[in-house]
C-alpha atoms as a PDB file:
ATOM      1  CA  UNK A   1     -33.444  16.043 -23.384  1.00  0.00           C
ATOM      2  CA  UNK A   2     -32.046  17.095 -20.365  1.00  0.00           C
ATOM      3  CA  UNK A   3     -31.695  15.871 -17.107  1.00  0.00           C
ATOM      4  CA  UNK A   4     -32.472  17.159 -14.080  1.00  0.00           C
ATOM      5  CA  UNK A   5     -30.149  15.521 -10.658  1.00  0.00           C
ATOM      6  CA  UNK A   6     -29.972  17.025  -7.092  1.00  0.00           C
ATOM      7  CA  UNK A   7     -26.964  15.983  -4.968  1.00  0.00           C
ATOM      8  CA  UNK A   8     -26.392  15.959  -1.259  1.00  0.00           C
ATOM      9  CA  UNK A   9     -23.095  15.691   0.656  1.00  0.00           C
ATOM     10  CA  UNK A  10     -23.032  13.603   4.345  1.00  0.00           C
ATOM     11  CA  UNK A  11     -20.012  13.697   6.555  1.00  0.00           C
ATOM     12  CA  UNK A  12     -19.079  11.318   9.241  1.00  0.00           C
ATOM     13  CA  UNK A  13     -16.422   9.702  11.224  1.00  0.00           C
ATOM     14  CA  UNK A  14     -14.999   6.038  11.284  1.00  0.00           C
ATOM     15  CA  UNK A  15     -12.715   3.512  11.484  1.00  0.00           C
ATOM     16  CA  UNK A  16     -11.927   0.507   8.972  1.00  0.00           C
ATOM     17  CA  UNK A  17      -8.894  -1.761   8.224  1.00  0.00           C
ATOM     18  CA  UNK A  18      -8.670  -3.537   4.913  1.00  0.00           C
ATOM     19  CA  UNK A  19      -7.016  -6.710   6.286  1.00  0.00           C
ATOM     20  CA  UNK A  20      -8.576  -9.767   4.159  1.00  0.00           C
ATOM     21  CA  UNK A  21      -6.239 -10.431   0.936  1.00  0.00           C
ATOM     22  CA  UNK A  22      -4.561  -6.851   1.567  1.00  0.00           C
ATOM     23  CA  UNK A  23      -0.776  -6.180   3.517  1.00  0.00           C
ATOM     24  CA  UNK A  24      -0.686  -2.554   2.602  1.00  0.00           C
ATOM     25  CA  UNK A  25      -0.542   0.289   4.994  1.00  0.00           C
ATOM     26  CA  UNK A  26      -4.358   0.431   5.240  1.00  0.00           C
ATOM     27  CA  UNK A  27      -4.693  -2.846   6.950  1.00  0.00           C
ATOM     28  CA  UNK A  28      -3.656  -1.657  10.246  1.00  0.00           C
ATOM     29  CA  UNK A  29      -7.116  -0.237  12.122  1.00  0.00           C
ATOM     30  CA  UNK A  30      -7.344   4.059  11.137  1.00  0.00           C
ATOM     31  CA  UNK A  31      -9.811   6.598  10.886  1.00  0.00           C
ATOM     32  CA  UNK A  32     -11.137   8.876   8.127  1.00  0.00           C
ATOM     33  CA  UNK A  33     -13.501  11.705   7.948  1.00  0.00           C
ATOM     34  CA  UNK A  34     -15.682  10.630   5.644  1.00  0.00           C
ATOM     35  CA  UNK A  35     -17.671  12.663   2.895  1.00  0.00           C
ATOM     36  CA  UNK A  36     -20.491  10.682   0.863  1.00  0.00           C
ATOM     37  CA  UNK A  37     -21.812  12.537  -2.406  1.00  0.00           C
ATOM     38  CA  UNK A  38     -25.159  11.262  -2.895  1.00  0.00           C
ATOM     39  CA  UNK A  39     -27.245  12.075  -6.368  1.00  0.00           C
ATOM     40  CA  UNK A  40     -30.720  11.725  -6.543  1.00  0.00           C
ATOM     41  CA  UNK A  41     -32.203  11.701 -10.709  1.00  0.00           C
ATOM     42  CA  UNK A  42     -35.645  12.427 -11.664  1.00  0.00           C
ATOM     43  CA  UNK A  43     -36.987   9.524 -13.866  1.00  0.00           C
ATOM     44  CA  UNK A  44     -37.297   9.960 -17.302  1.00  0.00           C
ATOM     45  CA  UNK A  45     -41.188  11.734 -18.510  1.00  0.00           C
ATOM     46  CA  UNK A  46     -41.487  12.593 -14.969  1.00  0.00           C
ATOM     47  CA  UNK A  47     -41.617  16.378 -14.114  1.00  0.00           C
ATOM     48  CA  UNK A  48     -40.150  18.138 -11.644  1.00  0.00           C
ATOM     49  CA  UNK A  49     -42.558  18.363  -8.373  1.00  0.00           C
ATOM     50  CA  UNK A  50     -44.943  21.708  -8.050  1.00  0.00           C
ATOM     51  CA  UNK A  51     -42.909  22.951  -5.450  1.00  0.00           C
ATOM     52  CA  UNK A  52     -40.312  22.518  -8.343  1.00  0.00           C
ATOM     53  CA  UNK A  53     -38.048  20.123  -6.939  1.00  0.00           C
ATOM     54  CA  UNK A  54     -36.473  16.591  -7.899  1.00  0.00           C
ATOM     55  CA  UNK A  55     -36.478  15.509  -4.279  1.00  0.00           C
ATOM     56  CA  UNK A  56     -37.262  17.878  -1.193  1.00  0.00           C
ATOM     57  CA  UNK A  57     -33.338  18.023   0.007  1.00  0.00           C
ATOM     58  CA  UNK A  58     -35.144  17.754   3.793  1.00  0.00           C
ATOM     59  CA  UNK A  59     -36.222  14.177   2.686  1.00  0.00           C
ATOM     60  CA  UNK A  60     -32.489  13.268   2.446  1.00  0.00           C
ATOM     61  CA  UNK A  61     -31.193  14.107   5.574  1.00  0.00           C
ATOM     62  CA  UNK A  62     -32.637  10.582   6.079  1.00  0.00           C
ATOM     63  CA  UNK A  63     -29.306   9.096   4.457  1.00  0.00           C
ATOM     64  CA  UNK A  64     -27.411  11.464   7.002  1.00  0.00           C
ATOM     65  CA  UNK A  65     -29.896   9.841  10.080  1.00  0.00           C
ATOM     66  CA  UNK A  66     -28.751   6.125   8.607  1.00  0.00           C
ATOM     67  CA  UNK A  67     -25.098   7.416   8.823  1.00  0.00           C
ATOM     68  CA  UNK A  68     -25.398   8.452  12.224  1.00  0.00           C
ATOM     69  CA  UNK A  69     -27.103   5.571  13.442  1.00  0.00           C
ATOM     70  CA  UNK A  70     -24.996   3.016  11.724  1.00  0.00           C
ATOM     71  CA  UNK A  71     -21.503   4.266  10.213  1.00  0.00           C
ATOM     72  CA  UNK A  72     -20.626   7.209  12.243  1.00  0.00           C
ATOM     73  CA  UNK A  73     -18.153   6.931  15.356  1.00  0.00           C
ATOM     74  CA  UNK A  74     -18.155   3.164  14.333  1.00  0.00           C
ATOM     75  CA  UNK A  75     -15.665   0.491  12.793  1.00  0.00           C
ATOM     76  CA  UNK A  76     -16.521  -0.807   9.520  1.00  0.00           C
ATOM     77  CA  UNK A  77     -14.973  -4.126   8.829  1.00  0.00           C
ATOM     78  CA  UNK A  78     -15.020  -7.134   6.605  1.00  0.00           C
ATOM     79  CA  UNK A  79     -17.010 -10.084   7.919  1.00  0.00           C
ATOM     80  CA  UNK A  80     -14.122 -12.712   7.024  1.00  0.00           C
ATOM     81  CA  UNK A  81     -11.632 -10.585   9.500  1.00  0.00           C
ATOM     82  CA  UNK A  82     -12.792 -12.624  12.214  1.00  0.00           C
ATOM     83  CA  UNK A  83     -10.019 -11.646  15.039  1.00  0.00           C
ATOM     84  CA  UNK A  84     -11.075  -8.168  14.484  1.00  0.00           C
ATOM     85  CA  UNK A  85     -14.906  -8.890  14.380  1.00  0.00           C
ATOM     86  CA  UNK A  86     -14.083 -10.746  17.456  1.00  0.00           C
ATOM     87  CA  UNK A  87     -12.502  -7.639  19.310  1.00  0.00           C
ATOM     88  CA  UNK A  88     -15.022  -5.258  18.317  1.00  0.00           C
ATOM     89  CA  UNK A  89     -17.568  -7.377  20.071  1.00  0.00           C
ATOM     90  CA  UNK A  90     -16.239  -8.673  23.209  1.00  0.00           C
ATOM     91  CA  UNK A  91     -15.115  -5.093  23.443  1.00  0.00           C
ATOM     92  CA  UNK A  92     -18.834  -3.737  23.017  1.00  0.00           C
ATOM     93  CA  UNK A  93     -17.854  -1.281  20.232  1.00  0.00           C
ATOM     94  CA  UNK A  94     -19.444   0.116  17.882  1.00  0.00           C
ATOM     95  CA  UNK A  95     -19.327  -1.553  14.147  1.00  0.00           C
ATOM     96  CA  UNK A  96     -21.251  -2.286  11.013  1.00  0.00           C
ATOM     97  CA  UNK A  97     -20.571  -5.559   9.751  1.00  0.00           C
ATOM     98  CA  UNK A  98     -19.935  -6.023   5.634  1.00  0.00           C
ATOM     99  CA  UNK A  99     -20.725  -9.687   4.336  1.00  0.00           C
ATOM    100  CA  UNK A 100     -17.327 -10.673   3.054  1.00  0.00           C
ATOM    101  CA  UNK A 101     -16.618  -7.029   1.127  1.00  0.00           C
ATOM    102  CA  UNK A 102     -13.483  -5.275   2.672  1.00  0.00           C
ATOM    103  CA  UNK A 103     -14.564  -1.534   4.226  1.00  0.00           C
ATOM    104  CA  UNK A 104     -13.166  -0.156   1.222  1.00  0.00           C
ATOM    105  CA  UNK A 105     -14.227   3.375  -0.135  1.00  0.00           C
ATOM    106  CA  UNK A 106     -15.580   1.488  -3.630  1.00  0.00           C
ATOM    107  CA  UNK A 107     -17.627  -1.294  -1.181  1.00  0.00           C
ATOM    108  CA  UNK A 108     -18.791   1.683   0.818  1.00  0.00           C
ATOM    109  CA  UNK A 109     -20.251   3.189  -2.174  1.00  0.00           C
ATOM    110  CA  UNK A 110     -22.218  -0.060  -2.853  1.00  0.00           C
ATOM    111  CA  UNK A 111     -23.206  -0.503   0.364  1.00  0.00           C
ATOM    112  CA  UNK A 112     -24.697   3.362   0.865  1.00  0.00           C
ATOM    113  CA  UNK A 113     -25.883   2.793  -2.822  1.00  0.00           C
ATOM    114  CA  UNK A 114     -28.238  -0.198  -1.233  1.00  0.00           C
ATOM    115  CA  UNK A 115     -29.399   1.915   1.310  1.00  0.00           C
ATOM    116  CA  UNK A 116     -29.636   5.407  -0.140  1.00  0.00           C
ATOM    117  CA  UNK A 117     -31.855   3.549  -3.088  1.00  0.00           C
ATOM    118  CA  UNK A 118     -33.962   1.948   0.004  1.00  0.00           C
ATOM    119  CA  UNK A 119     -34.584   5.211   1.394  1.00  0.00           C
ATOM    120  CA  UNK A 120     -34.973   7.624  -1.382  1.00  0.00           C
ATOM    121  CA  UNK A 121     -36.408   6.057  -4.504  1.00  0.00           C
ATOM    122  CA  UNK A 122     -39.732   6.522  -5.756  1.00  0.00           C
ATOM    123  CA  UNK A 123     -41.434   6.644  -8.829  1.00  0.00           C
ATOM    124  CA  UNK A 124     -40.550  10.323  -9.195  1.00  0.00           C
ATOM    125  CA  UNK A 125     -36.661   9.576  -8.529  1.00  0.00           C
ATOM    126  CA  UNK A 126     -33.996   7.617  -7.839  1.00  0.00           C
ATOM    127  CA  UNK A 127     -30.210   7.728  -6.105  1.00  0.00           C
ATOM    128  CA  UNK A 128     -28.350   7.541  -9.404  1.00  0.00           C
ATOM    129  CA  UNK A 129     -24.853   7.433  -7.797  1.00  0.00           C
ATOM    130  CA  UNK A 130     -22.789   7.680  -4.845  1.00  0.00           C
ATOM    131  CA  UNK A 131     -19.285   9.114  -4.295  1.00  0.00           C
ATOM    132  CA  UNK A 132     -17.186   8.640  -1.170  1.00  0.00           C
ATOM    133  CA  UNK A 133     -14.150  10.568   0.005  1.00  0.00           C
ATOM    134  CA  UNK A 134     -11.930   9.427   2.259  1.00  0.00           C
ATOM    135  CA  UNK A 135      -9.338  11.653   2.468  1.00  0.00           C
ATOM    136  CA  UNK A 136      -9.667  15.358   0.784  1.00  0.00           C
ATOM    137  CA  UNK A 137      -7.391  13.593  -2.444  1.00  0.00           C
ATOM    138  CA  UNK A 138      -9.410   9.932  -2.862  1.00  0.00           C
ATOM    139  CA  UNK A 139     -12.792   9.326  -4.041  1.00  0.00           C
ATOM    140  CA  UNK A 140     -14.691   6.302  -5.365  1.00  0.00           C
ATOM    141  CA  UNK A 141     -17.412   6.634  -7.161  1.00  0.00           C
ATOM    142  CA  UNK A 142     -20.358   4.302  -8.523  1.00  0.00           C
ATOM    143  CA  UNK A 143     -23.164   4.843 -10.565  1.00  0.00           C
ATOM    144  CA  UNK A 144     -26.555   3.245 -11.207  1.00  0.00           C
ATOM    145  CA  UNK A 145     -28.488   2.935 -14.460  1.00  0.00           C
ATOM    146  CA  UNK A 146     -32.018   3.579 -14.090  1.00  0.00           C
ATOM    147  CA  UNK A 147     -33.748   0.526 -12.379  1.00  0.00           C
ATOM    148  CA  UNK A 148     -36.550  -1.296 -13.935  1.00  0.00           C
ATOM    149  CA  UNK A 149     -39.228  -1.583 -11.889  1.00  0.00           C
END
C-alpha cells in the first residue's frame, strides 16, 4: 500500500568544531550553511486530512522557528570540549550545548530528529527522517521506524 510523506527543507548558519577524540581538519572552529531535510509520514490506516494534506507545510515552519532560536548564527559544540564551552560563555556567545555527542552532521540529525518528533508528531503523522547537509557534497541522514505509542 502506498505511502504518503511530505518533506520540508530549513537552512541556517553555524559554527561547530569536532574536537573530542577527532585531530582532523574539522576540529579547528568553522562555519557551514546548513540545509536540514525534514520528512513528515502519515501513519499507517490514517488518511490524508480533508484539506488533503499529510501535515499543513505552515505547521512546519515551527522546526525552522526552533532553528532560528537555537542553531542559527550559533556554535554547536560537544559538552566534553570544555575550553571551548568555556570561551563561548565567558565570551557571551551564542551556542547550543550537545551532552557529550560531537556537533557532527549524523549527531545533528539525532538531535533535530528529537525535536522535529517533539514538534510535529501526532496521531495523524510523524517526522520519519532527517537529512542534514553541510556542505552542497555531504549529507547524513537518519531515519525513524514508526514509534509505538
Amino acid at each position: 500500500m502506498p505511502t504518503h510523506h511530505v518533506t520540508r527543507q530549513f537552512r541556517w548558519e553555524a559554527a561547530h568544531r569536532l574536537a573530542y577524540d577527532y585531530d582532523g581538519k574539522c576540529a579547528q572552529n568553522h562555519g557551514h550553511s546548513w540545509l536540514a531535510t525534514v520528512q513528515v509520514t502519515l501513519r499507517p490506516g490514517v488518511a490524508l486530512s480533508e484539506a488533503g494534506f499529510v501535515i499543513d507545510f505552515a505547521e512546519m515552519k515551527r522546526v525552522q522557528h526552533w532553528l532560528d532560536d537555537y542553531w542559527d548564527h550559533a556554535t554547536l559544540v560537544d559538552s566534553r570540549d570544555q575550553s571551548f564551552l568555556h570561551f563561548l560563555r565567558d565570551d557571551n556567545q551564542k551556542h547550543y550545548v550537545l551532552e557529550a555527542r560531537s556537533p557532527s552532521s549524523e549527531e545533528l540529525c539525532a538531535e533535530l530528529l528529537r525535536v522535529a518528533s517533539e514538534l510535529l508528531d501526532d496521531d495523524r503523522c510523524y517526522v520519519s527522517e532527517v537529512r542534514i547537509a553541510e556542505t552542497c557534497s555531504n549529507e547524513a541522514r537518519l531515519t525513524r521506524d514508526l514509534p509505538i505509542d
